[in-house]
Protein backbone atom coordinates (compact mmCIF):
# COMPACT_ATOMS: atom_id res chain seq x y z
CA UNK A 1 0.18 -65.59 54.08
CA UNK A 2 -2.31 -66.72 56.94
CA UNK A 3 -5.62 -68.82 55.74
CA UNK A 4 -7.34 -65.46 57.21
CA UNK A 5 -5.79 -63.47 54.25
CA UNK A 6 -6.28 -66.48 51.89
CA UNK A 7 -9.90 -66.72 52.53
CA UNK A 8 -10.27 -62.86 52.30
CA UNK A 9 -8.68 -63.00 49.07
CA UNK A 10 -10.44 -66.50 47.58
CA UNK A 11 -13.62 -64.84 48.69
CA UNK A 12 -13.21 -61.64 46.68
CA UNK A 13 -11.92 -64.08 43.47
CA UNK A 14 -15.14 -65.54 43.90
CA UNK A 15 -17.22 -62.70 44.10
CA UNK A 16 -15.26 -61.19 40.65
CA UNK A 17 -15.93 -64.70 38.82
CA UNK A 18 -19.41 -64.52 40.02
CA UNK A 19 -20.18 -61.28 38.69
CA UNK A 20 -18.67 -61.89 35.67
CA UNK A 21 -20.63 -65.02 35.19
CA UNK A 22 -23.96 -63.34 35.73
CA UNK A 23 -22.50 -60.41 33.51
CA UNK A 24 -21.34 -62.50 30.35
CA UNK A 25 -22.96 -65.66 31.09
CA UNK A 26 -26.60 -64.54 31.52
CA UNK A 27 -27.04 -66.18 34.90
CA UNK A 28 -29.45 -64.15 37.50
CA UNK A 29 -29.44 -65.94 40.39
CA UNK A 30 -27.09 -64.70 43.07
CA UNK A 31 -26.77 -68.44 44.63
CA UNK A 32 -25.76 -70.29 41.23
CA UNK A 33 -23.44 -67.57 40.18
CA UNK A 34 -21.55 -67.94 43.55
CA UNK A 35 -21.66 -72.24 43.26
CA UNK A 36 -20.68 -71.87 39.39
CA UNK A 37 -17.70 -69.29 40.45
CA UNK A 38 -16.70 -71.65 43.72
CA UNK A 39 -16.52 -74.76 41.80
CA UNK A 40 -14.35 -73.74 39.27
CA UNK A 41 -12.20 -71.87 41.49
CA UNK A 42 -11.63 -75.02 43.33
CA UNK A 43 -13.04 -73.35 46.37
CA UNK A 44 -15.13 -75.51 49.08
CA UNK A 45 -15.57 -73.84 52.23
CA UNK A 46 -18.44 -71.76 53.06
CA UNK A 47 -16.58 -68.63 54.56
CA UNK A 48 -14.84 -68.05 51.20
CA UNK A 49 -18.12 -67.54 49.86
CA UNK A 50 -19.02 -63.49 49.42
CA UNK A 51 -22.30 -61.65 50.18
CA UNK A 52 -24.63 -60.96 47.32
CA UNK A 53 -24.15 -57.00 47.88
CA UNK A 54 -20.67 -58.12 47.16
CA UNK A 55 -21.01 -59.72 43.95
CA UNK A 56 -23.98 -56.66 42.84
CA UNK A 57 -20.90 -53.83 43.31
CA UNK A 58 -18.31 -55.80 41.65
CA UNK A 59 -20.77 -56.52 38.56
CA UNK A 60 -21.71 -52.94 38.54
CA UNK A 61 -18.20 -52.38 38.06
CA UNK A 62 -17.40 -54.74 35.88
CA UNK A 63 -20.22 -53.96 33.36
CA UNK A 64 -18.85 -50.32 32.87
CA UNK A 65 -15.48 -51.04 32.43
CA UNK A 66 -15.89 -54.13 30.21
CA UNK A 67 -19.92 -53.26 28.78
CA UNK A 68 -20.35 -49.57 28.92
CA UNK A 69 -21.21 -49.73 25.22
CA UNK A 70 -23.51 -52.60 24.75
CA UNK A 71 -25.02 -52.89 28.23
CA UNK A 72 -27.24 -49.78 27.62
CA UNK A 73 -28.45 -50.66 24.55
CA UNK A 74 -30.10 -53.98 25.18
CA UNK A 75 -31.41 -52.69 29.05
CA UNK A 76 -33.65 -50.34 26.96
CA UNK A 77 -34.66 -52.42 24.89
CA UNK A 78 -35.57 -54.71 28.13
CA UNK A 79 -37.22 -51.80 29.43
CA UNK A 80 -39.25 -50.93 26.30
CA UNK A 81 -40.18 -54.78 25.98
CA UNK A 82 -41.17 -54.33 30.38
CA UNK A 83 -43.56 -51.09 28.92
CA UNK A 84 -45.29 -53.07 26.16
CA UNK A 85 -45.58 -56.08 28.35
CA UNK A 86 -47.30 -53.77 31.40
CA UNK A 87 -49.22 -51.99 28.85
CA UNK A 88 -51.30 -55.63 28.07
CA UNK A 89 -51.49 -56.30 31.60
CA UNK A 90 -52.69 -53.07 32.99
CA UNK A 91 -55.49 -54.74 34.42
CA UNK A 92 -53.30 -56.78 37.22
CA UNK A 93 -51.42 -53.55 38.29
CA UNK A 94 -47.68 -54.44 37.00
CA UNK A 95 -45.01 -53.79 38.84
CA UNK A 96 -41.32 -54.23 37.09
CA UNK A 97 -38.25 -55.31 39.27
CA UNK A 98 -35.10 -56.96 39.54
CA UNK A 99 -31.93 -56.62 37.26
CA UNK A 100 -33.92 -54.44 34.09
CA UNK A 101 -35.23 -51.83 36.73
CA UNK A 102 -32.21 -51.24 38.97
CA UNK A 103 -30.17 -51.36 35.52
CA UNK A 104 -27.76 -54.52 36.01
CA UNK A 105 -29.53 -56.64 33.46
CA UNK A 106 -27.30 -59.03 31.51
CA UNK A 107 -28.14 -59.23 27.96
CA UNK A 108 -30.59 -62.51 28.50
CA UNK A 109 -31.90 -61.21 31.73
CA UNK A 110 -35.78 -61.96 31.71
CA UNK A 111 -38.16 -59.01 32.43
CA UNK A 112 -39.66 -59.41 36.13
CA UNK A 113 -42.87 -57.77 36.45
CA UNK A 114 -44.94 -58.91 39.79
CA UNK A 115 -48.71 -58.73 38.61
CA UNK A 116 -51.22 -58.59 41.47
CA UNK A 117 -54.82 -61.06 41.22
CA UNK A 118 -56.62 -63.76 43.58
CA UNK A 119 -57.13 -65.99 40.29
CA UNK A 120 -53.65 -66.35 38.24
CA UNK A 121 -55.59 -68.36 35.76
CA UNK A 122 -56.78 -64.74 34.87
CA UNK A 123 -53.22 -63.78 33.73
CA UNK A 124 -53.21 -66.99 31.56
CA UNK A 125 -56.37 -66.25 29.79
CA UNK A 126 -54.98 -62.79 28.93
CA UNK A 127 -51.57 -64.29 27.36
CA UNK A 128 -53.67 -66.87 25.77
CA UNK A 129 -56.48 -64.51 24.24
CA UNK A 130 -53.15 -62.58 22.11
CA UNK A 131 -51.74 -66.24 21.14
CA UNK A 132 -48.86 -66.00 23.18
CA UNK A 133 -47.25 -69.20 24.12
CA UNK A 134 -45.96 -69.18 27.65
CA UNK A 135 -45.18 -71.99 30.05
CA UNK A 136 -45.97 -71.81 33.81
CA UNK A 137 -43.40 -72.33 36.49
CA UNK A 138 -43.26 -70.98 40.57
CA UNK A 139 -41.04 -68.75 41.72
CA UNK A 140 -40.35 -68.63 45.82
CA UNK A 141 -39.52 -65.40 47.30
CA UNK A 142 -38.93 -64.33 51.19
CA UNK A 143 -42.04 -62.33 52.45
CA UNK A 144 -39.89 -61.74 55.64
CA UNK A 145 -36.29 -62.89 57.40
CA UNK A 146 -38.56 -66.60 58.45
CA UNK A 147 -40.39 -67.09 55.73
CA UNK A 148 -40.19 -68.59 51.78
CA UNK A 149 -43.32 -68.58 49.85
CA UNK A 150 -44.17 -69.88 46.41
CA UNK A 151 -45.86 -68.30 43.83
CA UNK A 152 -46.95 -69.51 40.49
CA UNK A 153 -45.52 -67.96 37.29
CA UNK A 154 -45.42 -67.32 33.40
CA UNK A 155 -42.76 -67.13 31.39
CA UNK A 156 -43.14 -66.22 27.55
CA UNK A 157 -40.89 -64.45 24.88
CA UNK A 158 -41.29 -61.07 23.11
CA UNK A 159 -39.11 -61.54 20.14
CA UNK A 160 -36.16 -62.02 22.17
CA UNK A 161 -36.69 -60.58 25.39
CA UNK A 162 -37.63 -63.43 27.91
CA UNK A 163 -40.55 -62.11 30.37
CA UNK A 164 -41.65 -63.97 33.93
CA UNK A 165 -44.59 -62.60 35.36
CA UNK A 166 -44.82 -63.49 38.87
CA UNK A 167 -48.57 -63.54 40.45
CA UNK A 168 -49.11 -62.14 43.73
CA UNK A 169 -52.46 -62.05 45.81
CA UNK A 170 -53.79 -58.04 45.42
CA UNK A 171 -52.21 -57.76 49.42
CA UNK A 172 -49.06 -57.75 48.09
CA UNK A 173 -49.05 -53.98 46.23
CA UNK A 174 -47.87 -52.63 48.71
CA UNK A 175 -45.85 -55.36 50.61
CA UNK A 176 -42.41 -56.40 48.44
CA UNK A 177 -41.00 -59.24 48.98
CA UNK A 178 -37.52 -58.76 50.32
CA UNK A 179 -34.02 -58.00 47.69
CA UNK A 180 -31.81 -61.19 47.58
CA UNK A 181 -28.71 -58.34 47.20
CA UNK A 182 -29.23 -56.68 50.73
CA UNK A 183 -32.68 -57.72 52.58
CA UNK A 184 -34.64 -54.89 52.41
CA UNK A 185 -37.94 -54.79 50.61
CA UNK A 186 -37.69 -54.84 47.27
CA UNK A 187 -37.47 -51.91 44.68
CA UNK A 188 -40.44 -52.28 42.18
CA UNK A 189 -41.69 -49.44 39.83
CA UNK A 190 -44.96 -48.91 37.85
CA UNK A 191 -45.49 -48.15 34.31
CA UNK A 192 -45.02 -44.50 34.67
CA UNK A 193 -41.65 -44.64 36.35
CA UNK A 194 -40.22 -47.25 34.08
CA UNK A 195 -41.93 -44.57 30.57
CA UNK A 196 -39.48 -41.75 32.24
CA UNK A 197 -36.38 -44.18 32.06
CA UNK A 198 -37.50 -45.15 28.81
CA UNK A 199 -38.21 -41.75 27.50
CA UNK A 200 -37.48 -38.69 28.94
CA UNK A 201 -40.78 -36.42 29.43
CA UNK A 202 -40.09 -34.12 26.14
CA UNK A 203 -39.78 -37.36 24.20
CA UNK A 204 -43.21 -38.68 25.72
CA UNK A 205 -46.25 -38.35 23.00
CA UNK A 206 -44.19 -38.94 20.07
């Protein structure tokens, strides 16, 4: 076998161990799932490594072969803890995205909504005016193909859905940061559009 074939096929054994590690494992970050896969693989050299979009279709896969019972279960109960979540924030215009909207949500994937205000300390007074202990982290995220930017974040439980609210400045509504599976500006959905994959429109009201 030539070491052309041998990385081909070490870079598609990583990109099935990755998957399977964000699957089972609860890990959500595309970059750690890849090093956690690599390492114990034994694999060190940076062509072997596969594409995100690789590692998203193979744990697409993988979750309906090996999940297709359970999966759907706890992402709507993600998605009903995203409503109830957006439904106390209304006032900062939430936005849900990542794994729980596009449906690849291991079971301890955190809710990402991206609320939109000049003054995050606003967000803060909201969580703390309903008791609800959160702790405060940042979260970087590519505006464009140049540039990283960090922005500050809160991450709190609801009963035993994790939830990270990331705080943009009010420009970014209509502006998404860019997908870390395949570059393009992020998929994010208001509250309406994540209440119809909750609940159908005859279930609405009940």
């Amino acid at each position: 076998m030539t070491s052309g074939a041998n990385g081909s096929q070490n870079r598609r054994r990583v990109a099935e161990l990755a998957a399977r590690i964000m699957a089972d494992e609860g890990v959500e970050h595309y970059h750690l799932a890849k090093r956690k896969a690599a390492d114990r693989l034994g694999i060190k050299a940076p062509r072997e490594v596969p594409d995100n979009s690789e590692i998203a279709a193979l744990l697409s896969v993988y979750q309906r072969l090996f999940q297709a019972q359970r999966q759907p279960r706890w992402l709507r109960a993600q998605r009903e803890t995203a409503l109830e979540a957006m439904r106390l924030l209304g006032r900062f215009d939430p936005m849900l995205a990542g794994p729980v909207l596009d449906g690849s949500a291991a079971r301890q994937a955190m809710v990402c909504l991206h609320v939109f205000t000049e003054t995050p300390e606003e967000v803060s007074y909201i969580l703390l005016e309903h008791a609800i202990p959160f702790t405060v982290h940042e979260r970087t995220v590519r505006q464009n193909s140049r540039e990283r930017t960090a922005y500050p974040c809160f991450r709190f439980m609801a009963g035993e859905v994790g939830i990270e609210l990331v705080v943009f400045p009010p420009i970014f509504k209509r502006q998404a940061p860019l997908s870390p599976v395949d570059g393009k500006p992020m998929a994010r959905a208001d509250f309406a559009f994540v209440e119809a994959l909750v609940r159908p429109s005859h279930q609405r009201g009940h």
